[in-house]
Protein backbone atom coordinates (compact mmCIF):
# COMPACT_ATOMS: atom_id res chain seq x y z
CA UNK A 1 -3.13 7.44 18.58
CA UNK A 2 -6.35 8.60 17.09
CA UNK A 3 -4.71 10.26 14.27
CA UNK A 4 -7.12 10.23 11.65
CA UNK A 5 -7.21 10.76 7.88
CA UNK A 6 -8.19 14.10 5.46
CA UNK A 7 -8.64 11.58 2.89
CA UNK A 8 -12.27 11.44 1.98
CA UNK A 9 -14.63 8.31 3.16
CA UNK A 10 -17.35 7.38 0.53
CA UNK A 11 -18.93 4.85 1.49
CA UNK A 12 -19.37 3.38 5.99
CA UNK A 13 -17.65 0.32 6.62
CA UNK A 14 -19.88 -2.60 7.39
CA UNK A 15 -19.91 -3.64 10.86
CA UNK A 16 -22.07 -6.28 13.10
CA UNK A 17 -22.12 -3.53 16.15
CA UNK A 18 -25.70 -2.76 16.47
CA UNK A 19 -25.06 0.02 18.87
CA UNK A 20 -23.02 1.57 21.81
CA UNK A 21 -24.77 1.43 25.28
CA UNK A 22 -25.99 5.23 26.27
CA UNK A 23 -24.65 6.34 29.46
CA UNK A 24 -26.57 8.97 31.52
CA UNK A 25 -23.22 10.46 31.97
CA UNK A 26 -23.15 13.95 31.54
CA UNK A 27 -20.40 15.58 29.19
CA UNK A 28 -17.82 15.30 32.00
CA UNK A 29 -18.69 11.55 31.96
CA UNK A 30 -14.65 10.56 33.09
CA UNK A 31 -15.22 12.43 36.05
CA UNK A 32 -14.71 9.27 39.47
CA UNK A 33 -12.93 7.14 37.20
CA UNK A 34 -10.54 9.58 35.16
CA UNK A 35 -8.25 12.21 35.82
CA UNK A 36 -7.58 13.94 32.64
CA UNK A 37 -3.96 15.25 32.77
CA UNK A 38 -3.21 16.67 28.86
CA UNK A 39 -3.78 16.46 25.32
CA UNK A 40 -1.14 14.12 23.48
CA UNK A 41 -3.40 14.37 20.25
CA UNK A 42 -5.70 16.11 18.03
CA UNK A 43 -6.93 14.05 14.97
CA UNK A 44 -9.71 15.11 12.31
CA UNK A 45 -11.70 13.59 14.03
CA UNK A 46 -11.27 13.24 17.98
CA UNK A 47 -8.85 14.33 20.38
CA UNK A 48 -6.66 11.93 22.24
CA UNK A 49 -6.09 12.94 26.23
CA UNK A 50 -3.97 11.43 28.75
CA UNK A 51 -5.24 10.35 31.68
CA UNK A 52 -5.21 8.18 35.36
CA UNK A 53 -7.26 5.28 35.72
CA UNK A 54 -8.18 7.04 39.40
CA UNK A 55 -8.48 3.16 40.73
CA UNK A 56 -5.26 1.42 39.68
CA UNK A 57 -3.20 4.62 38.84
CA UNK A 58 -2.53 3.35 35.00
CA UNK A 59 -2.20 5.91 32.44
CA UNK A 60 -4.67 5.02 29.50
CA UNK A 61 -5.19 7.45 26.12
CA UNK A 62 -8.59 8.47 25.90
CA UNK A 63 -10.08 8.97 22.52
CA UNK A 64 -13.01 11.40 22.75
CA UNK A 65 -15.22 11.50 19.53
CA UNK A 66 -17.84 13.95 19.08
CA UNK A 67 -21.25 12.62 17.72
CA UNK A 68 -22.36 14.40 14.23
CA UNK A 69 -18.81 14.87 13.30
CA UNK A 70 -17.97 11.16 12.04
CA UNK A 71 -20.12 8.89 10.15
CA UNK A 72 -21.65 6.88 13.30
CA UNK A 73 -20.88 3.46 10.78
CA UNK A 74 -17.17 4.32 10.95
CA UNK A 75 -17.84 4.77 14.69
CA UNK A 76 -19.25 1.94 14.89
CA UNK A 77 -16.82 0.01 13.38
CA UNK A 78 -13.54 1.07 14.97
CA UNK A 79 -15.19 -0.17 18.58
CA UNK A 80 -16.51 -3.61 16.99
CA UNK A 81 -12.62 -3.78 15.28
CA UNK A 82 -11.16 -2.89 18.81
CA UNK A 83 -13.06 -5.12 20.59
CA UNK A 84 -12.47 -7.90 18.65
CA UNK A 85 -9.28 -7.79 18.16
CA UNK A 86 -6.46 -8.70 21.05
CA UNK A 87 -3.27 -9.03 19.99
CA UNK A 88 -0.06 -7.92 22.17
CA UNK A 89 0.98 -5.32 19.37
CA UNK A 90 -2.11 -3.85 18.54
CA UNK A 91 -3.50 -1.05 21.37
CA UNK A 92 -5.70 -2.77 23.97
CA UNK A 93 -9.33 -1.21 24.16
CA UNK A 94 -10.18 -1.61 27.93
CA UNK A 95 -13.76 0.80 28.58
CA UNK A 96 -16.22 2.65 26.08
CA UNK A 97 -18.25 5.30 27.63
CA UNK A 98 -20.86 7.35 25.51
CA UNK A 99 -22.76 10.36 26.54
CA UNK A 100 -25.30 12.65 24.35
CA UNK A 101 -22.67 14.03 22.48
CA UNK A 102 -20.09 12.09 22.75
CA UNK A 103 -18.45 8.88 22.77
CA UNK A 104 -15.04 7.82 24.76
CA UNK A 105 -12.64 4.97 24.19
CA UNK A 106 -10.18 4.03 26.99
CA UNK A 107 -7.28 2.61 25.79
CA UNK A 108 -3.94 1.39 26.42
CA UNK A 109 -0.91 4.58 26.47
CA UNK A 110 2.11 3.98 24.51
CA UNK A 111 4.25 6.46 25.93
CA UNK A 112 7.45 6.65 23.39
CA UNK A 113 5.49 7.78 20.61
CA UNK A 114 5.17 7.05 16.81
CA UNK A 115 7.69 5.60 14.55
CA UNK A 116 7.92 8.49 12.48
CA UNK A 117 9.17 10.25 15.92
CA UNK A 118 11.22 7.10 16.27
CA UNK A 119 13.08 7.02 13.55
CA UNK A 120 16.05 9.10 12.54
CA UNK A 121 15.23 10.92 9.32
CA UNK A 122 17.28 10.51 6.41
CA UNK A 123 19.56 7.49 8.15
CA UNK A 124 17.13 4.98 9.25
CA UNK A 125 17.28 2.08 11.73
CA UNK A 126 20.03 -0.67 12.13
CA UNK A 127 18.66 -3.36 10.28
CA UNK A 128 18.56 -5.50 12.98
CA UNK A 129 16.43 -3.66 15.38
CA UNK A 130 14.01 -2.46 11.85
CA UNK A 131 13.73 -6.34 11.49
CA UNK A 132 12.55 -6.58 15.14
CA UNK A 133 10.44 -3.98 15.61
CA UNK A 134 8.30 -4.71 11.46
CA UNK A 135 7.92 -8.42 12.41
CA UNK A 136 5.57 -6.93 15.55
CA UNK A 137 3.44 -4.91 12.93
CA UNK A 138 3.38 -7.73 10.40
CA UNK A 139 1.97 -9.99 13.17
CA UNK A 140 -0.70 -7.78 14.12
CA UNK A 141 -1.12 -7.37 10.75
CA UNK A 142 -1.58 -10.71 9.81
CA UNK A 143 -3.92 -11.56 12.95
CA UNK A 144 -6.18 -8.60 11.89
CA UNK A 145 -6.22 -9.84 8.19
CA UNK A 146 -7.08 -13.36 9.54
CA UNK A 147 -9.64 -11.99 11.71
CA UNK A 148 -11.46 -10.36 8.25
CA UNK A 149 -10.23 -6.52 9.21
CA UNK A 150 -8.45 -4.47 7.13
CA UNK A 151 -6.92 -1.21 8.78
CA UNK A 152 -6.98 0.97 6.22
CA UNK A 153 -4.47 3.55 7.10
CA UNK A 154 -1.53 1.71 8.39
CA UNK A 155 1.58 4.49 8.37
CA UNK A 156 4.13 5.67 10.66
CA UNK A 157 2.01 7.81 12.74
CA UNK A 158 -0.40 4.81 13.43
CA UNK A 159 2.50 2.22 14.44
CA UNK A 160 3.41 2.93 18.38
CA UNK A 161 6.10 2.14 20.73
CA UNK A 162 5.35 1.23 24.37
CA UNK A 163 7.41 2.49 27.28
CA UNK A 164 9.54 -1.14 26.92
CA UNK A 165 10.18 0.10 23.33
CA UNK A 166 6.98 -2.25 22.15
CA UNK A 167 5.06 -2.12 19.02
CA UNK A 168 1.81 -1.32 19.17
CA UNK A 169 -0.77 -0.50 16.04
CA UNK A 170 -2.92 1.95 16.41
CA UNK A 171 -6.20 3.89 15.01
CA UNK A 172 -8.65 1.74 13.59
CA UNK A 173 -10.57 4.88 12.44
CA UNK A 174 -10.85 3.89 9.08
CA UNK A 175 -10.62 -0.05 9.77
CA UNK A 176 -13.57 -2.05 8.03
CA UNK A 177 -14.93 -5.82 8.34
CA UNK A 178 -14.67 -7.64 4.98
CA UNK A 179 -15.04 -11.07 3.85
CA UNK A 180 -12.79 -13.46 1.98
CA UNK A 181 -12.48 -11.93 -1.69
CA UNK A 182 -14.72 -9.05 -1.04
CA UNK A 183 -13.67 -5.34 -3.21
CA UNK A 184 -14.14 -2.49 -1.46
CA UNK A 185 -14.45 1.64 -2.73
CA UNK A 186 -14.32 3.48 -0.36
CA UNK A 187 -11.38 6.45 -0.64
CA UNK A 188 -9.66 6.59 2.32
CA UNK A 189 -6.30 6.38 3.61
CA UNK A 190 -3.20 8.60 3.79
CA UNK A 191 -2.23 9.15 -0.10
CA UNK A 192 2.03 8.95 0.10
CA UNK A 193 1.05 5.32 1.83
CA UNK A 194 -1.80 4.67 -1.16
CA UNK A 195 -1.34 0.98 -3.06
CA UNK A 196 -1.55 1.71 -7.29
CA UNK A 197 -4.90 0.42 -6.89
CA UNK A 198 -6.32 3.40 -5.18
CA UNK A 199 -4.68 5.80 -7.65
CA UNK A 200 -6.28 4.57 -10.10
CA UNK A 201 -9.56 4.95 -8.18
CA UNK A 202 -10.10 1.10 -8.70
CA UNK A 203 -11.72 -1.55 -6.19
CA UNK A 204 -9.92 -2.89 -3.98
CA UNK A 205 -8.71 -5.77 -1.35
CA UNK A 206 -8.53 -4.30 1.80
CA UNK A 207 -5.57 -6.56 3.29
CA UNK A 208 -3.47 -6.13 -0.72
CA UNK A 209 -3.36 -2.20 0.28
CA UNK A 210 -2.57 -2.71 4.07
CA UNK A 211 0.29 -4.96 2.48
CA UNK A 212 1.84 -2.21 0.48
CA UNK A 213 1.22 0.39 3.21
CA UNK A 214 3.16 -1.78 5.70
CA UNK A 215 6.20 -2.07 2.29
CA UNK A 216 6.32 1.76 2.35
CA UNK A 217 6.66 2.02 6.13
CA UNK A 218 9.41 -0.69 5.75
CA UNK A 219 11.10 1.17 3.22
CA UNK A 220 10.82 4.36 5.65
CA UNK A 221 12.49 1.91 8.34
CA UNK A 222 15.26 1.04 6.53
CA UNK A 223 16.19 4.38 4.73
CA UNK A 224 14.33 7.31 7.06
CA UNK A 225 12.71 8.70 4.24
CA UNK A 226 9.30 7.47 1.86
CA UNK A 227 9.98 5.56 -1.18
CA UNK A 228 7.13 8.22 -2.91
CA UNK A 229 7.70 11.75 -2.40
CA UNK A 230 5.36 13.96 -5.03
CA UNK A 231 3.65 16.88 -4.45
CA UNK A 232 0.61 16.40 -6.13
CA UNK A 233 -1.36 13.70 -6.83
CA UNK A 234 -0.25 13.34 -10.08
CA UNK A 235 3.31 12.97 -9.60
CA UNK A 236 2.47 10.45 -6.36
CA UNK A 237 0.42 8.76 -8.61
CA UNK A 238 2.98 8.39 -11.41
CA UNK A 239 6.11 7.57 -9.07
CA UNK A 240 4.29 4.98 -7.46
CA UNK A 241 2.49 3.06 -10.90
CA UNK A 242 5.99 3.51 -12.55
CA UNK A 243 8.15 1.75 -9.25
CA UNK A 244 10.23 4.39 -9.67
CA UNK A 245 12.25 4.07 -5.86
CA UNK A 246 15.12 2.47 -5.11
CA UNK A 247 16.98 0.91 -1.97
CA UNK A 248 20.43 1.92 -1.05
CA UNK A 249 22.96 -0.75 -1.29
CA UNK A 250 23.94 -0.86 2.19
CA UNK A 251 20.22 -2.56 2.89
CA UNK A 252 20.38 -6.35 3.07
CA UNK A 253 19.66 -8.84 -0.62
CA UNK A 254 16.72 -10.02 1.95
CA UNK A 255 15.44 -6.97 2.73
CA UNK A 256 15.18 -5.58 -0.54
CA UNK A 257 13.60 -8.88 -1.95
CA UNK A 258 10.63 -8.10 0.61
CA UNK A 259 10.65 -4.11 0.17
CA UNK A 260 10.27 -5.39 -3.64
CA UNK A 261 7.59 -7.80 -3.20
CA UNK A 262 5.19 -5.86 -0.90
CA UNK A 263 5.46 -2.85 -3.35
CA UNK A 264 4.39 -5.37 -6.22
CA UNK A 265 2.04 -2.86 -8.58
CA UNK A 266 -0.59 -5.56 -9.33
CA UNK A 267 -2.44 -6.70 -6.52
CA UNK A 268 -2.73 -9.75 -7.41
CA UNK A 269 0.94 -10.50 -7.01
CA UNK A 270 1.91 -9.22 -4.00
CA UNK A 271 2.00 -11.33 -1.16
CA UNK A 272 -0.36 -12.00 1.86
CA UNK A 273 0.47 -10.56 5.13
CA UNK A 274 0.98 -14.34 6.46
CA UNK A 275 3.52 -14.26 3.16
CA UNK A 276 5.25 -11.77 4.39
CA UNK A 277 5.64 -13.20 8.16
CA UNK A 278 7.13 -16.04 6.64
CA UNK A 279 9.65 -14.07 4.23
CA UNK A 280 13.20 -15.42 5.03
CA UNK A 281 14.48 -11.95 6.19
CA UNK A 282 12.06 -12.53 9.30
CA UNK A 283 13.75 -15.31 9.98
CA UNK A 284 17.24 -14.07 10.37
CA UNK A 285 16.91 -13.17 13.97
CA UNK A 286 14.89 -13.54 16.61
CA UNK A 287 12.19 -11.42 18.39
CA UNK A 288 13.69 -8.96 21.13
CA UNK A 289 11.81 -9.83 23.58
CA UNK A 290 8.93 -12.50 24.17
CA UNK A 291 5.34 -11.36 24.02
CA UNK A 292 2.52 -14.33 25.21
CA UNK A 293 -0.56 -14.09 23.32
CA UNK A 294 -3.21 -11.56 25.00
CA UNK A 295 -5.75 -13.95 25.73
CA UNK A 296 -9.59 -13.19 26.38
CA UNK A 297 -11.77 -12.62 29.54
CA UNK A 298 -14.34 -14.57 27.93
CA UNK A 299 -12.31 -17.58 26.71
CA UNK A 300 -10.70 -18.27 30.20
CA UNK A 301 -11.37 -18.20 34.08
CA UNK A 302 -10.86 -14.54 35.21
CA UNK A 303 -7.23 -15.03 37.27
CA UNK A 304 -7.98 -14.99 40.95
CA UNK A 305 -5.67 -12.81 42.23
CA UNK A 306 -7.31 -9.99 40.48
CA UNK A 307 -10.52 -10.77 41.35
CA UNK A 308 -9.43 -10.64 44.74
CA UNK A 309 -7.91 -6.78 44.00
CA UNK A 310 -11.74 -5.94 42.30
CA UNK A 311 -13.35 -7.09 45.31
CA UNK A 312 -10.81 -5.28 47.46
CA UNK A 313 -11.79 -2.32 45.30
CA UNK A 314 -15.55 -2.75 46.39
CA UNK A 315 -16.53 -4.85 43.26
CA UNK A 316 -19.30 -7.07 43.26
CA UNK A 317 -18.25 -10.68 42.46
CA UNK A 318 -20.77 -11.40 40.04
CA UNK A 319 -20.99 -8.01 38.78
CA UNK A 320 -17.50 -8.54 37.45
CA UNK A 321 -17.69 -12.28 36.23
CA UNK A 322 -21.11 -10.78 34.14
CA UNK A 323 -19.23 -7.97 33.19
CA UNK A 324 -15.90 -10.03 31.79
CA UNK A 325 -18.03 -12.76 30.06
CA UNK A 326 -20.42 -10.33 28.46
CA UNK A 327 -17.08 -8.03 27.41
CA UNK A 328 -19.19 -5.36 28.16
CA UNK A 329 -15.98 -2.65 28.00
CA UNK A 330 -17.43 -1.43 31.24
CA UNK A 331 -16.06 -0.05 34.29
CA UNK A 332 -15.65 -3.10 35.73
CA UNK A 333 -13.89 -4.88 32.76
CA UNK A 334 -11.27 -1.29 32.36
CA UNK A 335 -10.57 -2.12 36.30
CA UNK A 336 -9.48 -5.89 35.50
CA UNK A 337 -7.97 -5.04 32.01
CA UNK A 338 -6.04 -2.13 33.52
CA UNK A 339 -4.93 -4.68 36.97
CA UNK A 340 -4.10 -7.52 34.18
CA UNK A 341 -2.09 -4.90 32.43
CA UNK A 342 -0.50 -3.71 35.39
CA UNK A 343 0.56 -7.43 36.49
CA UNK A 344 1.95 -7.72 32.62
CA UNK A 345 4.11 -4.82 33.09
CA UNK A 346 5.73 -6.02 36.45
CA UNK A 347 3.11 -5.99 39.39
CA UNK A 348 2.37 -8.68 41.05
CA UNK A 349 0.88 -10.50 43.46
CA UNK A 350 0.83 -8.27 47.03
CA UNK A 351 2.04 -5.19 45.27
CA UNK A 352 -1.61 -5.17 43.35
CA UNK A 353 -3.43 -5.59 46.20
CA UNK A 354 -1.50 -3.29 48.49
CA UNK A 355 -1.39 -0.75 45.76
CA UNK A 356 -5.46 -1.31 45.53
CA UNK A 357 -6.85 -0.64 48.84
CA UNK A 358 -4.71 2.44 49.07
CA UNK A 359 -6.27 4.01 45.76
CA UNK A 360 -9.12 2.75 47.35
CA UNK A 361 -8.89 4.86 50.60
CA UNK A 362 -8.87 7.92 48.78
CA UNK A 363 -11.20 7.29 46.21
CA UNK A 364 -14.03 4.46 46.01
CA UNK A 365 -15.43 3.68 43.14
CA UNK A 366 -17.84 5.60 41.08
CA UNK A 367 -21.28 3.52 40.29
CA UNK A 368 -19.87 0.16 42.30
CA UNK A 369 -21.78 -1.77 45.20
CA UNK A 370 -19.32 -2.60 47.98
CA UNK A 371 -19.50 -5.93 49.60
């Protein structure tokens, strides 16, 4: 999930963040709220662990990112991109804790791995399910790119599945803030997914190369193998100005058509993300399963039921409404994030509560003030 790039980073994305909040954790600052049970990743980087939410019992990833290692701007920027950005197939951010050293981002565990796992090398998916599973990425996608965030690196190590076989988008590492129009330098990225553009060491439109990455991940959906396969950076560079890939014929007219027109050479003729959502191969089918809009703490009454299961847990009332409106990312928000998530997954009602106060026997609550 944190899987980061070797590519080089010129130049720090711009971000409004002005800062995480300090903790006077020491290093082992997961320690009452986190039981650290392996490592599922090792990035350039951070390093990704599983662990148990000690509370609730949901397994989260946790992204730990040593301080001096990263540019603190890119830092910076993938917690203000996380934070901002809620959409059922991107990864949910629920806590960010920072020590002196380091800084760690709770987040939501997709347990099935990555699509390059996923998918059967050299054969590819059925069409149908390929269809299902890109028109989850192009919606996150597209709700990123409307937001003003460009991700940068989108591949098949950054694309998730869930344990209900979900897509979820991942690593926002090298994810920047841009505004309408605005070119952008900086060299990053993973170079087999790299749009013309960035061979030819040109500026930029952050959501034109995040288009073509997504065409190349198609084209690795429907085929199990990339369209671009060089060596070096010369022969990547000249496959990929030069359109030299083809689909095989068993692939759909449709399909093609929008493999074709995402890997458009100039820019400035291939489509938007919200162009490609509305491509008519999408519309073939339907969506495998229905996924409701995540909505925000701050934009709705906090549900009641799980209020009930944080005061159960020894939460202070208005502790936790402060907490969810000022999406602090605290402690108290993981807890309801991570109960919300839980209900979203199948647990309702009694179950949470029940399953609550018997986490809650065994272990209260680090840093909470019981009613």
């Amino acid at each position: 999930m944190a899987r980061q790039s070797s590519e080089s980073q010129s130049r720090a994305p711009r971000s409004p963040q002005r800062g995480l909040e300090a903790s006077s954790s020491s290093e082992d600052a997961l320690k009452g709220q986190y039981e650290v049970l392996r490592c599922i990743g090792q990035g350039s980087f951070g390093t990704v662990r599983l662990a148990r939410h000690i509370l609730t019992g949901a397994e989260v990833a946790v992204k730990t990112v040593r301080k001096g290692e990263l540019d603190p701007a890119f830092l910076q920027a993938e917690v203000a991109i996380m934070k901002a950005v809620e959409h059922p197939s991107v990864v949910q951010l629920f806590q960010v804790m920072e020590t002196a050293d380091r800084v760690y981002l709770i987040m939501e565990y997709a347990g099935r791995g990555d699509l390059l796992q996923y998918i059967p090398q050299g054969v590819g998916l059925p069409e149908r399910e390929a269809r299902g599973l890109f028109e989850q990425v192009a919606s996150a996608l597209c709700t990123c790119h409307a937001q003003g965030i460009a991700h940068r690196d989108v591949k098949l190590d950054n694309i998730l599945l869930d344990s209900r076989g979900r897509i979820k988008l991942c690593d926002f590492g090298l994810g920047c803030q841009f505004r309408q129009g605005e070119l952008l330098d900086t060299v990053c990225g993973t170079i087999t997914y790299w749009a013309p553009e960035r061979f030819l060491l040109e500026e930029y439109l952050g959501p034109a190369v995040d288009v073509w990455s997504l065409g190349v991940v198609l084209y690795f959906m429907l085929t199990g193998h990339l369209p671009f396969k060089g060596n070096a950076f010369q022969e990547l560079r000249d496959q990929v100005l030069h359109r030299s890939w083809v689909l095989p014929a068993h692939v759909s007219l449709q399909a093609q058509d929008l493999v074709a027109k995402m890997l458009t050479v100039d820019p400035m003729e291939r489509p938007s993300m919200a162009d490609v959502t509305r491509h008519p191969w999408l519309k073939w089918g339907q969506w495998p399963f229905v996924i409701d809009t995540r909505k925000s703490c701050h934009r709705f009454c906090p549900d009641p039921a799980t209020v009930k299961v944080m005061l159960d847990l020894g939460f202070d009332l208005t502790d936790t409404w402060t907490s969810l409106k000022g999406r602090k990312f605290d402690q108290a928000m993981a807890t309801y994030l991570l109960l919300r998530h839980q209900h979203s997954q199948g647990a309702v009602g009694k179950d949470l509560i029940s399953m609550a106060q018997v986490l809650h026997r065994g272990v209260p609550p680090a840093g909470t003030s019981f009613l």
